[in-house]
C-alpha atoms as a PDB file:
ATOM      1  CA  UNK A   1     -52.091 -77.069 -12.381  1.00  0.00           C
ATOM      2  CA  UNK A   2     -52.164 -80.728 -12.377  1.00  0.00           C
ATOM      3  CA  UNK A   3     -53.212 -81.862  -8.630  1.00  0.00           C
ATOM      4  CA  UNK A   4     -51.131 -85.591  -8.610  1.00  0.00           C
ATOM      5  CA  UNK A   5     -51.389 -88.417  -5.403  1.00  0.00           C
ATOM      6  CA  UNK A   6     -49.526 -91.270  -4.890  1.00  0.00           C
ATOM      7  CA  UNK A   7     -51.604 -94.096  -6.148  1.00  0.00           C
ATOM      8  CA  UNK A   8     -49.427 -97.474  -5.511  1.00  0.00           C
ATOM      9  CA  UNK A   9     -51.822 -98.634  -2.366  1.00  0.00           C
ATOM     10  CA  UNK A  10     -55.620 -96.875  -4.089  1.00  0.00           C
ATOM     11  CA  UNK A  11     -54.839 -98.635  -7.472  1.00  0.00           C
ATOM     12  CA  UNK A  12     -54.577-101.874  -4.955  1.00  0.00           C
ATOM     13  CA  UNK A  13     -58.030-101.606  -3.427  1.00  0.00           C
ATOM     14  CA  UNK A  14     -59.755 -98.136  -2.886  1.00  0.00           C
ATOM     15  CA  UNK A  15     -59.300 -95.936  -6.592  1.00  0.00           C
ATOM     16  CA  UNK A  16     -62.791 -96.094  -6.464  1.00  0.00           C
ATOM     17  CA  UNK A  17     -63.148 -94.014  -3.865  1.00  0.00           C
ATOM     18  CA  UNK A  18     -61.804 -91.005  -5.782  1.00  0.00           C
ATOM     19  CA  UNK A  19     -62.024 -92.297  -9.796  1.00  0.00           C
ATOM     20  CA  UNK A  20     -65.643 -92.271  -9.261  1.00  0.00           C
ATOM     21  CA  UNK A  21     -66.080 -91.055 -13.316  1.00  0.00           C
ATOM     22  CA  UNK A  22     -64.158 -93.970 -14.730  1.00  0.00           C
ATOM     23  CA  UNK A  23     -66.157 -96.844 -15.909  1.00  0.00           C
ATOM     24  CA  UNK A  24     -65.346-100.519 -15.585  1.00  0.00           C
ATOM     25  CA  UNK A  25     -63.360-100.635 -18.662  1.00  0.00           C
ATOM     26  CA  UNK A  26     -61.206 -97.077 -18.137  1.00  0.00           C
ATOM     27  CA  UNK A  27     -60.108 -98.424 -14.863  1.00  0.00           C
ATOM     28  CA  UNK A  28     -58.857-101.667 -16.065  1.00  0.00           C
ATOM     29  CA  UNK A  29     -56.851 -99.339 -18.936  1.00  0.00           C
ATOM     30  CA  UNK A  30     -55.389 -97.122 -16.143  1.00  0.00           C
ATOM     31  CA  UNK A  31     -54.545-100.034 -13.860  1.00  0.00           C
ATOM     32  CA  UNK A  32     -52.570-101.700 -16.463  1.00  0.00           C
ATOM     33  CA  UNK A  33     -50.866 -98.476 -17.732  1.00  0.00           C
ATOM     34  CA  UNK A  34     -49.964 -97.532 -14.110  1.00  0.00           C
ATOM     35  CA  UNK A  35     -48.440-100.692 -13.259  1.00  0.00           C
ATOM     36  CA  UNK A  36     -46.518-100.890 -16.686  1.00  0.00           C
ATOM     37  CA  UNK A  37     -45.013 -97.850 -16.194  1.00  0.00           C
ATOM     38  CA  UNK A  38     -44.276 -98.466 -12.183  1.00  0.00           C
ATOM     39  CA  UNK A  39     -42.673-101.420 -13.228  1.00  0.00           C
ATOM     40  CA  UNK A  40     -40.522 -99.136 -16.294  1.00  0.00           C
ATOM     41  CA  UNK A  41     -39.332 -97.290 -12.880  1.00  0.00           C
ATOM     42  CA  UNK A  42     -41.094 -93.833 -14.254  1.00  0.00           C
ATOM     43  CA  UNK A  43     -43.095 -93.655 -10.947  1.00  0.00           C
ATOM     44  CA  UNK A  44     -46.613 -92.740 -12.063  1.00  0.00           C
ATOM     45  CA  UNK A  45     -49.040 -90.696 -10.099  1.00  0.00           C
ATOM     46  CA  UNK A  46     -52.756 -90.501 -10.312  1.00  0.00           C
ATOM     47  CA  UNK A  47     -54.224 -86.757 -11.381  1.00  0.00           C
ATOM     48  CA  UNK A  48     -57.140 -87.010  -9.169  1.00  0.00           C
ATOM     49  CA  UNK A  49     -59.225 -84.577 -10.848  1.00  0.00           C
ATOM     50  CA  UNK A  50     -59.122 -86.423 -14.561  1.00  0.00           C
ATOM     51  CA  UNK A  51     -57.901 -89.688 -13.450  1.00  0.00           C
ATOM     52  CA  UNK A  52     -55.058 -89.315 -15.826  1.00  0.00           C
ATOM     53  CA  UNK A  53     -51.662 -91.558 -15.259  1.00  0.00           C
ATOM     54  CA  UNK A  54     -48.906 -88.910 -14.567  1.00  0.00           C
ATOM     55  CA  UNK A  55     -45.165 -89.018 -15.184  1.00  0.00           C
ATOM     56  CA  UNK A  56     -41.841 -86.996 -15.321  1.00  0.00           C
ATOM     57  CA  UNK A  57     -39.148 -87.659 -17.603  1.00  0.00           C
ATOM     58  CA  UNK A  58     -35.582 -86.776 -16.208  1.00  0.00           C
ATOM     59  CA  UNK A  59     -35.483 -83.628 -16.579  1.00  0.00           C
ATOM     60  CA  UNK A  60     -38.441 -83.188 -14.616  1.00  0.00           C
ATOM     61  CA  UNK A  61     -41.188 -82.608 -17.516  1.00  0.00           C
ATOM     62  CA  UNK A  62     -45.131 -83.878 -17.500  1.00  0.00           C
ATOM     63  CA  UNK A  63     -46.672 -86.269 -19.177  1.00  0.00           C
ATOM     64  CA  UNK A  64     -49.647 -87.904 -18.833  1.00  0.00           C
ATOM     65  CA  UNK A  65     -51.932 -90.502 -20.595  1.00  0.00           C
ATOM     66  CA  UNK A  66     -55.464 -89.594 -20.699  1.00  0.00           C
ATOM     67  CA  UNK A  67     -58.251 -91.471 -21.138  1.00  0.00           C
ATOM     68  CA  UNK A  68     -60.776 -90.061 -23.548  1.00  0.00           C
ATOM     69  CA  UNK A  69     -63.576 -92.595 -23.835  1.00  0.00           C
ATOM     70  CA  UNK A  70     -66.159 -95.009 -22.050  1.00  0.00           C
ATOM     71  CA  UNK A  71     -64.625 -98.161 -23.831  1.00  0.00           C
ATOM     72  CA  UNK A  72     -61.082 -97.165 -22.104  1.00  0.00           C
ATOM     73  CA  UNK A  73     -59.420 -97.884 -26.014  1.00  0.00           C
ATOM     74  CA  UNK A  74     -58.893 -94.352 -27.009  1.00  0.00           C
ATOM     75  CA  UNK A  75     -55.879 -92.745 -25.238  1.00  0.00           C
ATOM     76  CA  UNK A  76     -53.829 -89.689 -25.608  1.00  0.00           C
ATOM     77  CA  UNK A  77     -50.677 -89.148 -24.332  1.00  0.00           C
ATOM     78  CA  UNK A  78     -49.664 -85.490 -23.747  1.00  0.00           C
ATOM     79  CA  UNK A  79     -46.645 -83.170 -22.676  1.00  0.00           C
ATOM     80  CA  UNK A  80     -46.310 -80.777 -20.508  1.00  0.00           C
ATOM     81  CA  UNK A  81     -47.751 -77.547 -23.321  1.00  0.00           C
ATOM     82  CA  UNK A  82     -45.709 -74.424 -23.658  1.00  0.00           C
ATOM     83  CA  UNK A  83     -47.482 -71.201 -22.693  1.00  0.00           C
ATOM     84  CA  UNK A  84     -45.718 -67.898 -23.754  1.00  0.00           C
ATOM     85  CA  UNK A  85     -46.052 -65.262 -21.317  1.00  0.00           C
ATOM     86  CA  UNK A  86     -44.296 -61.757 -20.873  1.00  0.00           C
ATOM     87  CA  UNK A  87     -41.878 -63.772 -18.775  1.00  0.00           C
ATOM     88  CA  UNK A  88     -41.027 -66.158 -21.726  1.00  0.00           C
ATOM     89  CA  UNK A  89     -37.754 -65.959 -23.576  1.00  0.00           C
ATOM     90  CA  UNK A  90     -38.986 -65.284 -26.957  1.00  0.00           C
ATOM     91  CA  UNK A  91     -41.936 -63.722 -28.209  1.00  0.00           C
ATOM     92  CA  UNK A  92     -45.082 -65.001 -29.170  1.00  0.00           C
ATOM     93  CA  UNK A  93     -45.695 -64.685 -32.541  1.00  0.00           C
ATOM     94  CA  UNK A  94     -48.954 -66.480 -33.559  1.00  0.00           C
ATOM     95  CA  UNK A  95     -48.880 -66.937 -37.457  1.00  0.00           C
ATOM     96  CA  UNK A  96     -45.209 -68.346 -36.970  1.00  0.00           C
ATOM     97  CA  UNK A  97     -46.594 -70.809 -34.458  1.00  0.00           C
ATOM     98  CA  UNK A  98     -49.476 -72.442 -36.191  1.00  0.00           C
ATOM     99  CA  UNK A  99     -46.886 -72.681 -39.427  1.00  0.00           C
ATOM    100  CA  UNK A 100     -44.476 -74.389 -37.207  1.00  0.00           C
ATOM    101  CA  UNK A 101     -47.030 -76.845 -35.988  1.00  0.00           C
ATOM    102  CA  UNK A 102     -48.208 -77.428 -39.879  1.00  0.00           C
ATOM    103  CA  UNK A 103     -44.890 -78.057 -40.638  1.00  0.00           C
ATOM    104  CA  UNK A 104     -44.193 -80.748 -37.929  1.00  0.00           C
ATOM    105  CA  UNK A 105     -47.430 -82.262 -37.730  1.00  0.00           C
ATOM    106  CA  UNK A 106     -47.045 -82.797 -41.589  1.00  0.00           C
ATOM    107  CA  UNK A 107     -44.646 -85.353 -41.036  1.00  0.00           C
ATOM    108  CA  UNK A 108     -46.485 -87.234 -38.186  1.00  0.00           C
ATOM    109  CA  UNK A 109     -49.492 -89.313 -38.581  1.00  0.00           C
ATOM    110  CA  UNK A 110     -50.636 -89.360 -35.256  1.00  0.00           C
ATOM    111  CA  UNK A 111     -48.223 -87.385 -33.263  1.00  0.00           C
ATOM    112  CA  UNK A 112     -49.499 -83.547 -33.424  1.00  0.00           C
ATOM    113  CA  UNK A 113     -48.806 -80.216 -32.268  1.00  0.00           C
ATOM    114  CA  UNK A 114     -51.638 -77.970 -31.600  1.00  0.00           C
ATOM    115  CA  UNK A 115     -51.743 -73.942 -30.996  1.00  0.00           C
ATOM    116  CA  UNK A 116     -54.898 -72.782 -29.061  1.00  0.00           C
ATOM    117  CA  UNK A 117     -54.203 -68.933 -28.283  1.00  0.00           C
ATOM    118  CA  UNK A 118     -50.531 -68.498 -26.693  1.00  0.00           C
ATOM    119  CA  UNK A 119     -50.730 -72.022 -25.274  1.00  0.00           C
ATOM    120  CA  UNK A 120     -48.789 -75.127 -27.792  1.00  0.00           C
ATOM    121  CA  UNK A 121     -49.752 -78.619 -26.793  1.00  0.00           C
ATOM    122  CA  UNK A 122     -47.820 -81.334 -27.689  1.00  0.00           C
ATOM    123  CA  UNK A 123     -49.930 -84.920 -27.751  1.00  0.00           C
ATOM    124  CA  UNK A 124     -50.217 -88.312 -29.453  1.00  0.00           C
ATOM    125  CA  UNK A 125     -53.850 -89.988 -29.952  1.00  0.00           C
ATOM    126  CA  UNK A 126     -54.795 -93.626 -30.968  1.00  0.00           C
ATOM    127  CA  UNK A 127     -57.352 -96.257 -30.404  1.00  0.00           C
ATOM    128  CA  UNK A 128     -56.115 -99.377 -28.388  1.00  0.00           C
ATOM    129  CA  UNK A 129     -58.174-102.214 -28.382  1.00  0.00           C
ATOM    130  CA  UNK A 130     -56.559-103.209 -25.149  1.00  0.00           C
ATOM    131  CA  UNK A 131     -54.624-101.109 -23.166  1.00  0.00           C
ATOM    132  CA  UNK A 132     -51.969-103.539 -23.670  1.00  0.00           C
ATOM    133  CA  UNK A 133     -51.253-102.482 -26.902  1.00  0.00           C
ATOM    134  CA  UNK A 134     -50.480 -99.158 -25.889  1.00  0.00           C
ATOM    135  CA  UNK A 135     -47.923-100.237 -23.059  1.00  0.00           C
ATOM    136  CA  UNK A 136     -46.391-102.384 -26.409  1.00  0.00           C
ATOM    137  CA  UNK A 137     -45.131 -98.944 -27.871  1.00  0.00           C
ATOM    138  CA  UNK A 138     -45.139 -96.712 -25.156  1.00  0.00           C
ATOM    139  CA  UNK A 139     -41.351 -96.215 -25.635  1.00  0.00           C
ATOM    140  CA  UNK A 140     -42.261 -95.212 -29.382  1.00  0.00           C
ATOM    141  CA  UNK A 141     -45.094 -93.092 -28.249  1.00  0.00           C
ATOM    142  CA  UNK A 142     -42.957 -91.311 -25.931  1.00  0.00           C
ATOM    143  CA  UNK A 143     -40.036 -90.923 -28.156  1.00  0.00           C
ATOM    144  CA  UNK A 144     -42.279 -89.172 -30.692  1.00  0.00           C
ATOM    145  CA  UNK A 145     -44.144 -86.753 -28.438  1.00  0.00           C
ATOM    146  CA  UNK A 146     -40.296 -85.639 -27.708  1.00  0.00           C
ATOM    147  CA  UNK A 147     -39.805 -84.726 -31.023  1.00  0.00           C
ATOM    148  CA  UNK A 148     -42.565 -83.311 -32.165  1.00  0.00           C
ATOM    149  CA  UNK A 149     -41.492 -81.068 -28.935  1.00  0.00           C
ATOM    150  CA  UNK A 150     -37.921 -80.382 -30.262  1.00  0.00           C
ATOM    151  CA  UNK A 151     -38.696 -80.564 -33.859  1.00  0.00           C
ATOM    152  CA  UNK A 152     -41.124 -77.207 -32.947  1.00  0.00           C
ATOM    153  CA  UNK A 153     -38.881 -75.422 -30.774  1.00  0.00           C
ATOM    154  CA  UNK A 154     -36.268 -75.484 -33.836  1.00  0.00           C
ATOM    155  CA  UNK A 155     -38.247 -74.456 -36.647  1.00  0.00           C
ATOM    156  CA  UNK A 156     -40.525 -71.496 -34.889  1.00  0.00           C
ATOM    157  CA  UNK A 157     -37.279 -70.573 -33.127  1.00  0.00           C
ATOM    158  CA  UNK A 158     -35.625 -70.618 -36.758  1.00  0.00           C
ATOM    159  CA  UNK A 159     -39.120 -68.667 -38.696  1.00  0.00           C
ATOM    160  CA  UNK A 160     -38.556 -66.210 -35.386  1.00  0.00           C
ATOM    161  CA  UNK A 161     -34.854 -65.496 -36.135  1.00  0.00           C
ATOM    162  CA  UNK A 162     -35.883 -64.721 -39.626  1.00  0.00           C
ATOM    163  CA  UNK A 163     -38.982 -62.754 -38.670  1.00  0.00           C
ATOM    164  CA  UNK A 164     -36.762 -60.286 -36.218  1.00  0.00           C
ATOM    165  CA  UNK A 165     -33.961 -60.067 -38.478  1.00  0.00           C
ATOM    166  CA  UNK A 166     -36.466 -58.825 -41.359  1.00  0.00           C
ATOM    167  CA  UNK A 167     -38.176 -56.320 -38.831  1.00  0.00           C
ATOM    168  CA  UNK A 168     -35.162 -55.013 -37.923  1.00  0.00           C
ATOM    169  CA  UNK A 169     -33.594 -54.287 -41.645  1.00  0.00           C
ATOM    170  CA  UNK A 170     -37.763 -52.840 -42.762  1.00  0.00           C
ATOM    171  CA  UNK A 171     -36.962 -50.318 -39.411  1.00  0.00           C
ATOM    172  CA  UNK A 172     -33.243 -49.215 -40.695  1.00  0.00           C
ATOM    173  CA  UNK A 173     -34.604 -48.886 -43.801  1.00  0.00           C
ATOM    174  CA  UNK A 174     -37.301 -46.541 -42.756  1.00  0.00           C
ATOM    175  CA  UNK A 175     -35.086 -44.909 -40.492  1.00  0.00           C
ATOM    176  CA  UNK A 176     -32.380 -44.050 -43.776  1.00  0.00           C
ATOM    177  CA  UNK A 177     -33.853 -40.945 -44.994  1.00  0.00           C
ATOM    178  CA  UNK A 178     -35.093 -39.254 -42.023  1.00  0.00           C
ATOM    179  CA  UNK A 179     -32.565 -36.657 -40.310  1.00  0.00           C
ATOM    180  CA  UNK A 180     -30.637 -36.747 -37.502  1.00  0.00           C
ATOM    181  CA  UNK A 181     -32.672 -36.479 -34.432  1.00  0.00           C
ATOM    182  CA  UNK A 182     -32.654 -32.890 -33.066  1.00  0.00           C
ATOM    183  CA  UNK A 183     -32.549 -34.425 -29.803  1.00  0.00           C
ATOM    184  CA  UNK A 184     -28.696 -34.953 -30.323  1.00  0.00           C
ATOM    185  CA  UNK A 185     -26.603 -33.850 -27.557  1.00  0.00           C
ATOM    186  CA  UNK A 186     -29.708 -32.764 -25.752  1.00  0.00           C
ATOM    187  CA  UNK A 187     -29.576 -35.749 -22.710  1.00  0.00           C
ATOM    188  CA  UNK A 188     -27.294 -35.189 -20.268  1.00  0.00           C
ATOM    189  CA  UNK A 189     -27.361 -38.028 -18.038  1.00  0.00           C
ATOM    190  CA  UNK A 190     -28.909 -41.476 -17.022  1.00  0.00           C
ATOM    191  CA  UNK A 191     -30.423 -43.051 -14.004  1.00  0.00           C
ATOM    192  CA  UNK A 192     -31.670 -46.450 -13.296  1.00  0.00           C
ATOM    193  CA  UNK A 193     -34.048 -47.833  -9.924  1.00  0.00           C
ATOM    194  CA  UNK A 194     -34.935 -51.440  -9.158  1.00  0.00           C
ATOM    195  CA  UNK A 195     -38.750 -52.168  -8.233  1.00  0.00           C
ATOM    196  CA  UNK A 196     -40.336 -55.000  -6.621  1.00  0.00           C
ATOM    197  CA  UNK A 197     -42.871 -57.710  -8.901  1.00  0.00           C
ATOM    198  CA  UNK A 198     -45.245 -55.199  -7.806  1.00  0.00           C
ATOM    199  CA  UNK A 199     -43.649 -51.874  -9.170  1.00  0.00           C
ATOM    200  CA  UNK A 200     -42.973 -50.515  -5.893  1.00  0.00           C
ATOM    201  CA  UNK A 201     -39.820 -48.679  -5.996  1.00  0.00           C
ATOM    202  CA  UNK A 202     -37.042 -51.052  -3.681  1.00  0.00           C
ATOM    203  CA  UNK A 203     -33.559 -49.486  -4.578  1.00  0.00           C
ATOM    204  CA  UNK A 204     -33.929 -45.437  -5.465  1.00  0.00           C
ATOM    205  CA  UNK A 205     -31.937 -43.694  -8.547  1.00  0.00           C
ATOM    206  CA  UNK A 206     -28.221 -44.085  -7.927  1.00  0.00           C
ATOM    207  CA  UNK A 207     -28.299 -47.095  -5.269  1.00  0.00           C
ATOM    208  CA  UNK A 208     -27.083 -50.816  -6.386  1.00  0.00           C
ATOM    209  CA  UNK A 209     -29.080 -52.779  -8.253  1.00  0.00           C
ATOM    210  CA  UNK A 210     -29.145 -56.414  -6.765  1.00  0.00           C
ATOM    211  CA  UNK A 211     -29.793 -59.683  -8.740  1.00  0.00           C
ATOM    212  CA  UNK A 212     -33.527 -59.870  -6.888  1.00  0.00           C
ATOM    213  CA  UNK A 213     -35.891 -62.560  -8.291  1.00  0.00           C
ATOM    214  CA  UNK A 214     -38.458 -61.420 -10.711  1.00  0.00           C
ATOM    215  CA  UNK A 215     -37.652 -57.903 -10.023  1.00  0.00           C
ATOM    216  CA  UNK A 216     -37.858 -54.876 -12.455  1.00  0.00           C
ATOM    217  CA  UNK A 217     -35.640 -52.034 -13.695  1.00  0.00           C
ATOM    218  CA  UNK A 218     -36.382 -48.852 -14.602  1.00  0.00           C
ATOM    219  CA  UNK A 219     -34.340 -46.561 -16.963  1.00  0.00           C
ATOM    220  CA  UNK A 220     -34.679 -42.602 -16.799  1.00  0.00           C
ATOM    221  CA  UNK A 221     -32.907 -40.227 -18.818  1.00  0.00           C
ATOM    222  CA  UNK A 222     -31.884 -36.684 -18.167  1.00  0.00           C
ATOM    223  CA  UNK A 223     -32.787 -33.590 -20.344  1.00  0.00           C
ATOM    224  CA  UNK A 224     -30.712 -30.173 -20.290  1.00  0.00           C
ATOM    225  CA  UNK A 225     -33.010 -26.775 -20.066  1.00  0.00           C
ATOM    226  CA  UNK A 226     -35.232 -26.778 -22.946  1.00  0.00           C
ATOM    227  CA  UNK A 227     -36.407 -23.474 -24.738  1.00  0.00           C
ATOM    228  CA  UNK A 228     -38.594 -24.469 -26.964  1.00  0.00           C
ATOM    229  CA  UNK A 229     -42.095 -25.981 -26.536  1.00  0.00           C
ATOM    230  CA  UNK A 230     -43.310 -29.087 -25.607  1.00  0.00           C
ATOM    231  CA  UNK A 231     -43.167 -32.077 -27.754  1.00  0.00           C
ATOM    232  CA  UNK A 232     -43.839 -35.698 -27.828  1.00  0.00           C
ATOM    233  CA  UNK A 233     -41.134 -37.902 -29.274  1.00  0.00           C
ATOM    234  CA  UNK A 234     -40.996 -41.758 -29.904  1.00  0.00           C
ATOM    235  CA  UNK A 235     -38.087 -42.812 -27.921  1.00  0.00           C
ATOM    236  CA  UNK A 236     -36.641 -46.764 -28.151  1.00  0.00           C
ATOM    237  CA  UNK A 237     -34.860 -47.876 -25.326  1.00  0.00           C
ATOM    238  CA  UNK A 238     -32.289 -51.070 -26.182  1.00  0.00           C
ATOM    239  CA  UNK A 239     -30.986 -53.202 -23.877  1.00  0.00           C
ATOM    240  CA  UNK A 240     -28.022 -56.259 -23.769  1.00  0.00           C
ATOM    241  CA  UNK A 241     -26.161 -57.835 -21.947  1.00  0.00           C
ATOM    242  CA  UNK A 242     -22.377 -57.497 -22.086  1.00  0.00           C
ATOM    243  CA  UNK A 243     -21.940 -61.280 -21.125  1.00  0.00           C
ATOM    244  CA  UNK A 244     -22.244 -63.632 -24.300  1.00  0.00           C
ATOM    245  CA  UNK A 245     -23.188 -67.289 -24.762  1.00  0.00           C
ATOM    246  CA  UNK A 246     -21.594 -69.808 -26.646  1.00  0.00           C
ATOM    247  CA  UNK A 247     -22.773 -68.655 -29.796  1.00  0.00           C
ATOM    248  CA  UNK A 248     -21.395 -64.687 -29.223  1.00  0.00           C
ATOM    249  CA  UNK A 249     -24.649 -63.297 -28.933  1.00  0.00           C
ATOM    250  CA  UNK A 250     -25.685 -61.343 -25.663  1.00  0.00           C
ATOM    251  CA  UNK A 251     -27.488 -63.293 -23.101  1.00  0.00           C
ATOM    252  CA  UNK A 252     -30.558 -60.404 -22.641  1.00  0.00           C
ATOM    253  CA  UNK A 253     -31.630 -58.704 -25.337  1.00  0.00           C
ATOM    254  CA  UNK A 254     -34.458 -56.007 -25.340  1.00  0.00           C
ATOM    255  CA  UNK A 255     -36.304 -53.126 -26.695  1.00  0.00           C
ATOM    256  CA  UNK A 256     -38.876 -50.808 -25.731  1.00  0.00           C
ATOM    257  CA  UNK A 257     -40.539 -47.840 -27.402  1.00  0.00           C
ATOM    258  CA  UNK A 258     -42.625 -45.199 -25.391  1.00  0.00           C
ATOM    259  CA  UNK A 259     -44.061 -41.957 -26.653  1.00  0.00           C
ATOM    260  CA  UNK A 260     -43.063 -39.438 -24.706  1.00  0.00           C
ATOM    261  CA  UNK A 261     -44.218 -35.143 -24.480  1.00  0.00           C
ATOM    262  CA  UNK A 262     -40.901 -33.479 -23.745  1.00  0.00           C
ATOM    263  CA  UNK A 263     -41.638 -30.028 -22.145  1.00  0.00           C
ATOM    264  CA  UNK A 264     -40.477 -26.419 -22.333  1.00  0.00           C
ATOM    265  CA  UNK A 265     -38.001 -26.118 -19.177  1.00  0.00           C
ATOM    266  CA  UNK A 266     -35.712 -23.955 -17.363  1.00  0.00           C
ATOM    267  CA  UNK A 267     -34.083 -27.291 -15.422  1.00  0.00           C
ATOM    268  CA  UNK A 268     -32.437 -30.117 -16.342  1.00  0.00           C
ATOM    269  CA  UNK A 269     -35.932 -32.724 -16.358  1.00  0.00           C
ATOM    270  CA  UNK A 270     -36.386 -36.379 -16.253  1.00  0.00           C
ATOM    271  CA  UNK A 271     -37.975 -38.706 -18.050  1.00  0.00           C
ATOM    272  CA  UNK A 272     -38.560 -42.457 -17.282  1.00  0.00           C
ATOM    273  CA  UNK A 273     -38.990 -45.611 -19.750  1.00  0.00           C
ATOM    274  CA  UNK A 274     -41.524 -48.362 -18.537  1.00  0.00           C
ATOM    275  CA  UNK A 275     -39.822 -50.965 -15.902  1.00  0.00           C
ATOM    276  CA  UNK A 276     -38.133 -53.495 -17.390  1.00  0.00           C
ATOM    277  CA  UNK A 277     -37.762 -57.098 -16.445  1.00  0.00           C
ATOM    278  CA  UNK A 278     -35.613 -60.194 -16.450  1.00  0.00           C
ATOM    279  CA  UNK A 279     -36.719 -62.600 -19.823  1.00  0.00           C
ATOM    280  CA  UNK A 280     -37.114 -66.319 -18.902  1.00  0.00           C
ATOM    281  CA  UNK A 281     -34.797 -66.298 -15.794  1.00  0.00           C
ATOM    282  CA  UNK A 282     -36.315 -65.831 -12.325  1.00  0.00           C
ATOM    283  CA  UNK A 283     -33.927 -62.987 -11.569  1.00  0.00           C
ATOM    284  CA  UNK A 284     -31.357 -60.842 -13.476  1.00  0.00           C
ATOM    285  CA  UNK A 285     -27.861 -62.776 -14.492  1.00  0.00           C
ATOM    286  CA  UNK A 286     -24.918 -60.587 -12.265  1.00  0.00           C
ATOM    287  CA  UNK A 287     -23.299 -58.767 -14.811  1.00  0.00           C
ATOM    288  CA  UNK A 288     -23.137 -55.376 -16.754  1.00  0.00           C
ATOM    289  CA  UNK A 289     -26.454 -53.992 -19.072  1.00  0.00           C
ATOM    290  CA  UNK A 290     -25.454 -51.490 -22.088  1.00  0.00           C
ATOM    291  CA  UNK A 291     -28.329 -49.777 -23.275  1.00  0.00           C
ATOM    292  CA  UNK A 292     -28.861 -47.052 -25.980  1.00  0.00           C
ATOM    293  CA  UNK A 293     -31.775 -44.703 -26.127  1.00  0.00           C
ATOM    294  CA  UNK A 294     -32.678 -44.125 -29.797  1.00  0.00           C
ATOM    295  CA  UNK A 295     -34.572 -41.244 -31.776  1.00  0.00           C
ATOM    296  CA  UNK A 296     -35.821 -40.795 -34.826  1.00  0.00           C
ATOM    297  CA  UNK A 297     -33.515 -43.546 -36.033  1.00  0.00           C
ATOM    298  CA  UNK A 298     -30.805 -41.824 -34.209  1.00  0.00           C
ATOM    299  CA  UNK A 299     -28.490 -42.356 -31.245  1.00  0.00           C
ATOM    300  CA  UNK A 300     -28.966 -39.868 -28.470  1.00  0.00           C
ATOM    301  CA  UNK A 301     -27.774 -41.430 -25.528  1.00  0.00           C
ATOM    302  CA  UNK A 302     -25.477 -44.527 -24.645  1.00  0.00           C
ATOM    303  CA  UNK A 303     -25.136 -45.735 -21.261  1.00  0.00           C
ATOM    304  CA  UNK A 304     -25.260 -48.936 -18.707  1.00  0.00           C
ATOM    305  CA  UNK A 305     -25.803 -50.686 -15.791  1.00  0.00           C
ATOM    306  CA  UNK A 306     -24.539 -53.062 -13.429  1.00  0.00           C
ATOM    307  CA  UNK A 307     -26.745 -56.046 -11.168  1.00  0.00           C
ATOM    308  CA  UNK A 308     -24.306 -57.245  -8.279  1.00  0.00           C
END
């Protein structure tokens, strides 16, 4: 994380006294940058670890200029990158990333996007003989960076769509000739717990489920008596919302597949998924959760649950 002072008064007289790696000619470049862009009214802060000039756009994003050499004439602007986590709305999909970046950066000369494991920067470099130039088309530079931002977002989120939506027909297609499941009929019931960021258990089976931040939920399913003997099965849990966004579509999607050994009982036995958790959001949206559990390309169980 980006460690940012308040520089108005240092730039003044004592910046020295913590910019101790910038040389004569990188200070005057930051000094005129940070007072351009004090004057602009985007309030620039000092990163006091790189000595880069730091700013926010309105809706609270990074930026920053960096200066990357002794002569104070090559700069870089940069935005805030994207890292994809298992907290991130969509997946991570490498190979669709890099060709999203090709295909923006393709129609940028200097503005690029660059994928370096599951983190995307977003950054635009240039030599400026005086850092004077670069305050010229700042506005420029900082409209571009924006769109190379948005122009990514739309085409990987576009290549994603695609990529799911062909996934999903190759797995119907592979489930078409296989028979029913012969665990049809055979789950009784459902149950569903909430657990903490940790996975300690908070709310048991059968108590409300609250709309907690970053907390999990676990699905379990209930077998009848079982005669014969003990089997594992690949079971795929899926999950949506029942509220919809503008476009119709459900605002949490998910799926999950577990292998699991079913055994030989006299009782009625349970069986629990992995805990699930809320996508982008800090916590999960109020609402109601349908969820199927699928076999062998079939349906065994439908069922749902509610976060108040």
């Amino acid at each position: 994380m980006k460690k940012l002072i308040f520089a108005a008064c240092l730039l003044l007289g004592t910046l020295a006294s913590y910019a101790q790696q910038l040389t004569k000619e990188q200070e005057a470049a930051q000094r005129t940058i940070y007072f351009f862009l004090d004057k602009k009214g985007h309030s620039p802060l000092i990163d006091e670890k790189d000595n880069s000039v730091n700013i926010r756009d309105n809706a609270g994003t990074l930026y920053w200029v960096s200066f990357d050499d002794a002569a104070g004439r090559s700069l870089t602007f940069h935005r805030n990158s994207l890292k994809f986590d298992k907290r991130s709305k969509k997946p991570f999909n490498a190979d669709l990333a890099i060709s999203a970046a090709n295909e923006v950066n393709s129609k940028h000369a200097q503005a690029k996007v660059i994928v370096k494991d599951s983190l995307v920067s977003f950054v635009m470099s240039g030599i400026y003989p005086k850092p004077e130039y670069f305050t010229e088309c700042f506005e420029d530079i900082f409209k571009e960076v924006k769109d190379i931002y948005s122009e990514f977002i739309n085409i990987y989120e576009r290549e994603l769509a695609i990529e799911e939506e062909r996934q999903k027909q190759a797995a119907e297609n592979a489930y078409k000739n296989l028979p029913p499941s012969e665990l049809i009929g055979q789950v009784k019931d459902h149950k569903v717990r909430e657990l903490d960021g940790k996975k300690n258990v908070v709310k048991e089976y059968g108590d409300v489920l609250n709309s907690i931040a970053r907390n999990y939920v676990q699905v379990a399913f209930v077998m009848n008596p079982r005669k014969v003997a003990a089997k594992t099965y690949r079971f795929e849990l899926r999950v949506e919302s029942e509220e919809r966004g503008d476009d119709t579509k459900p605002l949490y999607t998910a799926k999950y597949v577990k292998d699991i050994e079913i055994a030989k009982s006299k009782k009625e036995a349970t069986y629990e998924f992995d805990p699930i958790a809320p996508l982008e959001a800090e916590e999960w949206s109020v609402g109601v959760y349908n969820f199927q559990i699928i076999e062998s390309g079939s349906v065994i169980f439908e069922g749902h649950f509610n976060i108040l």
